[in-house]
C-alpha atoms as a PDB file:
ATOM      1  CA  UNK A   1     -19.290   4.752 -21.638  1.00  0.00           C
ATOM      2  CA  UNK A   2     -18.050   5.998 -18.375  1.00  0.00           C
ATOM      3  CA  UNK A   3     -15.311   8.637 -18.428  1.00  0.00           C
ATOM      4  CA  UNK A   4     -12.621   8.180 -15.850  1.00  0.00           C
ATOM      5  CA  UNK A   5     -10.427  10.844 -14.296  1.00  0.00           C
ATOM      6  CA  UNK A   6      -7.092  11.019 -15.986  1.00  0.00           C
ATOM      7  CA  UNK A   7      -4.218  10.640 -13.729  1.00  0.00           C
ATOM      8  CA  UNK A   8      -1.508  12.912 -14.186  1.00  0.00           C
ATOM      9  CA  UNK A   9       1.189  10.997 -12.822  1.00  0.00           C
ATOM     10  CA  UNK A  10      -0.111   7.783 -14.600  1.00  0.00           C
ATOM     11  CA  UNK A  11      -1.179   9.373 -17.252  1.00  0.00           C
ATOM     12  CA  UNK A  12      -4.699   7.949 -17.715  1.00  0.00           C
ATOM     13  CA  UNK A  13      -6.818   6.314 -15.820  1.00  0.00           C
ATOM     14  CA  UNK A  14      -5.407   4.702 -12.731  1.00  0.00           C
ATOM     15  CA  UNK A  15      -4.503   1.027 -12.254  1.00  0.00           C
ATOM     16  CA  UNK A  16      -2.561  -1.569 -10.528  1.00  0.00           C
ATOM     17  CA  UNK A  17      -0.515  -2.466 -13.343  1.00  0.00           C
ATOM     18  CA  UNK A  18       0.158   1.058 -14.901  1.00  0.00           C
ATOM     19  CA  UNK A  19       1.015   2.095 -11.204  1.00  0.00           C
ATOM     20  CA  UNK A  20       3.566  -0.463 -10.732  1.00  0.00           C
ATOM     21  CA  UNK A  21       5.652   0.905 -13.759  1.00  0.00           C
ATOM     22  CA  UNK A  22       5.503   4.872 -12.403  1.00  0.00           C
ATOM     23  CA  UNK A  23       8.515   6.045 -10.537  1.00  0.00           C
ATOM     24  CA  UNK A  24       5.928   6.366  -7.331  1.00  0.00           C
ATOM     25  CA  UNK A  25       5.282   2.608  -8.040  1.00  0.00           C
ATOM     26  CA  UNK A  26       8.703   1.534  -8.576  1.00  0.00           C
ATOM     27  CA  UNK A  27      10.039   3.206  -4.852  1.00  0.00           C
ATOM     28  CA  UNK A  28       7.293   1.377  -3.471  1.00  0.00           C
ATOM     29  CA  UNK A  29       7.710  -2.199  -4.585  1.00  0.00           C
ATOM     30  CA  UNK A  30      11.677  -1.173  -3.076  1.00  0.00           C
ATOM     31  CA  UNK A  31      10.736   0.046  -0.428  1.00  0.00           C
ATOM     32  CA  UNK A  32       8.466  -3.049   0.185  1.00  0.00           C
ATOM     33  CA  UNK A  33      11.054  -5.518  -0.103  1.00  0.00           C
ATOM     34  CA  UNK A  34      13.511  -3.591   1.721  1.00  0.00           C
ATOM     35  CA  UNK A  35      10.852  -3.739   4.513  1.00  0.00           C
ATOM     36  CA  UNK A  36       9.709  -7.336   3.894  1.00  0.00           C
ATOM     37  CA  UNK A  37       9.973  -8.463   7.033  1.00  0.00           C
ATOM     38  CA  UNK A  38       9.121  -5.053   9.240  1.00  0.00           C
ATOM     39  CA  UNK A  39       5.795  -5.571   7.643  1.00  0.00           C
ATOM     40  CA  UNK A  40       5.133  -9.187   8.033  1.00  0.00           C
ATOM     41  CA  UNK A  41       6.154  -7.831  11.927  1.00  0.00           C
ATOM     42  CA  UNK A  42       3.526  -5.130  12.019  1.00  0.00           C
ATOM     43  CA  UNK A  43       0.575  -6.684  10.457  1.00  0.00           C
ATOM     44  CA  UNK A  44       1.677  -9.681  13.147  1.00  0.00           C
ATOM     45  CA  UNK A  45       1.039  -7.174  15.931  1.00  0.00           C
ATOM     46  CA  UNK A  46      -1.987  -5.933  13.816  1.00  0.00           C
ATOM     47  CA  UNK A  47      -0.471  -2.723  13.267  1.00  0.00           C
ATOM     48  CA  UNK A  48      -1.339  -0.887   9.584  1.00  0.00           C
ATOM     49  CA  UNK A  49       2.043  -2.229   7.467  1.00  0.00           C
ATOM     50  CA  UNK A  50       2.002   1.265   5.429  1.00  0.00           C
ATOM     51  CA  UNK A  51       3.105   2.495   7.997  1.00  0.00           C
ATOM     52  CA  UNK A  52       6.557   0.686   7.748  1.00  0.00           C
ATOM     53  CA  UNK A  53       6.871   2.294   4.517  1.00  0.00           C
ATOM     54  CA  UNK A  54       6.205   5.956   5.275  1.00  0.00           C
ATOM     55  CA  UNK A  55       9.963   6.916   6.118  1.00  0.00           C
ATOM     56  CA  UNK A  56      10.813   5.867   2.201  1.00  0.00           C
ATOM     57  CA  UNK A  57       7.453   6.862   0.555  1.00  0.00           C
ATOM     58  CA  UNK A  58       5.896   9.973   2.141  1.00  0.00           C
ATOM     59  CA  UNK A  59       7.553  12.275   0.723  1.00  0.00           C
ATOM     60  CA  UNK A  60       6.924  11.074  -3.110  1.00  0.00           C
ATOM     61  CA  UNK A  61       3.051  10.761  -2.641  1.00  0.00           C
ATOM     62  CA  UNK A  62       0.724  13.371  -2.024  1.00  0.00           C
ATOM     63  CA  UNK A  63      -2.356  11.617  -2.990  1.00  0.00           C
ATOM     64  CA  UNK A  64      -4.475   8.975  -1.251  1.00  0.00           C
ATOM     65  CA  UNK A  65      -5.285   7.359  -4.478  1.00  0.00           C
ATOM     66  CA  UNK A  66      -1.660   6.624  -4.834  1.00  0.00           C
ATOM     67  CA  UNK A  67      -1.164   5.062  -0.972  1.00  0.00           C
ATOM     68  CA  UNK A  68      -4.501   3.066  -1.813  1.00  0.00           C
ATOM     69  CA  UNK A  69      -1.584   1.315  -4.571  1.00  0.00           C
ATOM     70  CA  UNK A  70       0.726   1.249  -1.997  1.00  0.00           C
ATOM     71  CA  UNK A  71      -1.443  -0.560   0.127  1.00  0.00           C
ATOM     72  CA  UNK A  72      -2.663  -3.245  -2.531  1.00  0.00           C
ATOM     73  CA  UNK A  73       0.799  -3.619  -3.115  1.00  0.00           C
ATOM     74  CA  UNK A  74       1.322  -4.804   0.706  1.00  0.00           C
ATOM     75  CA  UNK A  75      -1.328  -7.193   0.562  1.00  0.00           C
ATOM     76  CA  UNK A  76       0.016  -8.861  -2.335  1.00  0.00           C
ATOM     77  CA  UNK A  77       3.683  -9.162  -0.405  1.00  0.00           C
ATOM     78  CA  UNK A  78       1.337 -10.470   2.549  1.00  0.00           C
ATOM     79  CA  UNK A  79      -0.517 -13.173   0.612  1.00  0.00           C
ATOM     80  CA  UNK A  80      -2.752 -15.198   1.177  1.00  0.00           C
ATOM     81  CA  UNK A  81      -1.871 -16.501   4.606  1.00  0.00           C
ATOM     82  CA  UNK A  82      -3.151 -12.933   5.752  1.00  0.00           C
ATOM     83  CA  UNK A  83      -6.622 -11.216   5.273  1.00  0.00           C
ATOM     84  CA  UNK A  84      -7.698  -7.525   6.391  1.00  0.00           C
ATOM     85  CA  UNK A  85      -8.716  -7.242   9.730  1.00  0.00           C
ATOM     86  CA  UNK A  86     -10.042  -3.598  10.042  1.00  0.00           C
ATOM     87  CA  UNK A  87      -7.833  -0.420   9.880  1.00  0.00           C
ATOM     88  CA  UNK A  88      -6.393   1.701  11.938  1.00  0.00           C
ATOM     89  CA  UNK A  89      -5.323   5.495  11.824  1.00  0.00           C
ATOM     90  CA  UNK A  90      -2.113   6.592  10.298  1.00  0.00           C
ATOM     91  CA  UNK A  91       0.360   9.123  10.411  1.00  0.00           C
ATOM     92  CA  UNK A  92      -0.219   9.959   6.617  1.00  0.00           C
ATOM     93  CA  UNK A  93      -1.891  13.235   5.743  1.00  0.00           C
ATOM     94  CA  UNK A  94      -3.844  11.855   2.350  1.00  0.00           C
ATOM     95  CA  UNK A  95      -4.566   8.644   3.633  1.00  0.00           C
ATOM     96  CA  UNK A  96      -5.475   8.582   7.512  1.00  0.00           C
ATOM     97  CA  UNK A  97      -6.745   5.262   8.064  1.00  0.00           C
ATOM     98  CA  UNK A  98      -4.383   2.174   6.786  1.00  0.00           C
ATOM     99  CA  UNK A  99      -6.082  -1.556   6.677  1.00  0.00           C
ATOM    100  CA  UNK A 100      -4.694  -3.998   9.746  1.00  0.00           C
ATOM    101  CA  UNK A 101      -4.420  -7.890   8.936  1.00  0.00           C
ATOM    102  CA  UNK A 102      -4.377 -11.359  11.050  1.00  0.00           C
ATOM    103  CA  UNK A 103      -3.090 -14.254   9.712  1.00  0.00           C
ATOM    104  CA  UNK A 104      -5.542 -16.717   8.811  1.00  0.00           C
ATOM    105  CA  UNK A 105      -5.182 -20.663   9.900  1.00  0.00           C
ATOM    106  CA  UNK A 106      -3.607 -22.990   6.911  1.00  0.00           C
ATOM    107  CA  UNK A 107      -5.244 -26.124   5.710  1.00  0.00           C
END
């Protein structure tokens, strides 16, 4: 059996779903669709979308784990009409490279 870390935001171990319901996790899926569009923008110009975010969310998360949520979180609002394309460096002190996208063609 493999022992994880325990959060101690979370509260155990760390996942998508458990994230989602933390107060971290709430501000970001806000802050996300307050910035819906700004990030749809920036990973259009192939720009990391976290960054969009860091005005609302930087000053709640001190841990890259946690911006690592954040940034699953973006590619679900992105879908499936975009796909990472690299990543760039990012103003974030915990997490200083954020992943870039292109939009893929539709069949």
């Amino acid at each position: 059996m493999t022992d994880f870390p325990r959060d101690l935001i979370m509260g155990g171990s760390p996942s998508s779903t458990g994230f989602r319901t933390t107060d971290i996790g709430i501000a970001a899926a806000r802050a996300i669709e307050k910035c819906g569009d700004d990030i749809i923008r920036a990973a259009d110009a192939g720009e990391p979308p976290v960054t969009v975010l860091i005005p609302d969310l930087d000053h709640l998360i001190c841990e890259g784990l946690y911006w690592r949520m954040v940034e699953s979180m973006v590619a679900e609002r992105l879908g499936p009409g975009f796909e990472k394309a690299g990543s760039k460096l990012v103003p974030i002190g915990c997490h200083r490279r954020g992943r870039c996208y292109k939009r893929v063609a539709a069949f």
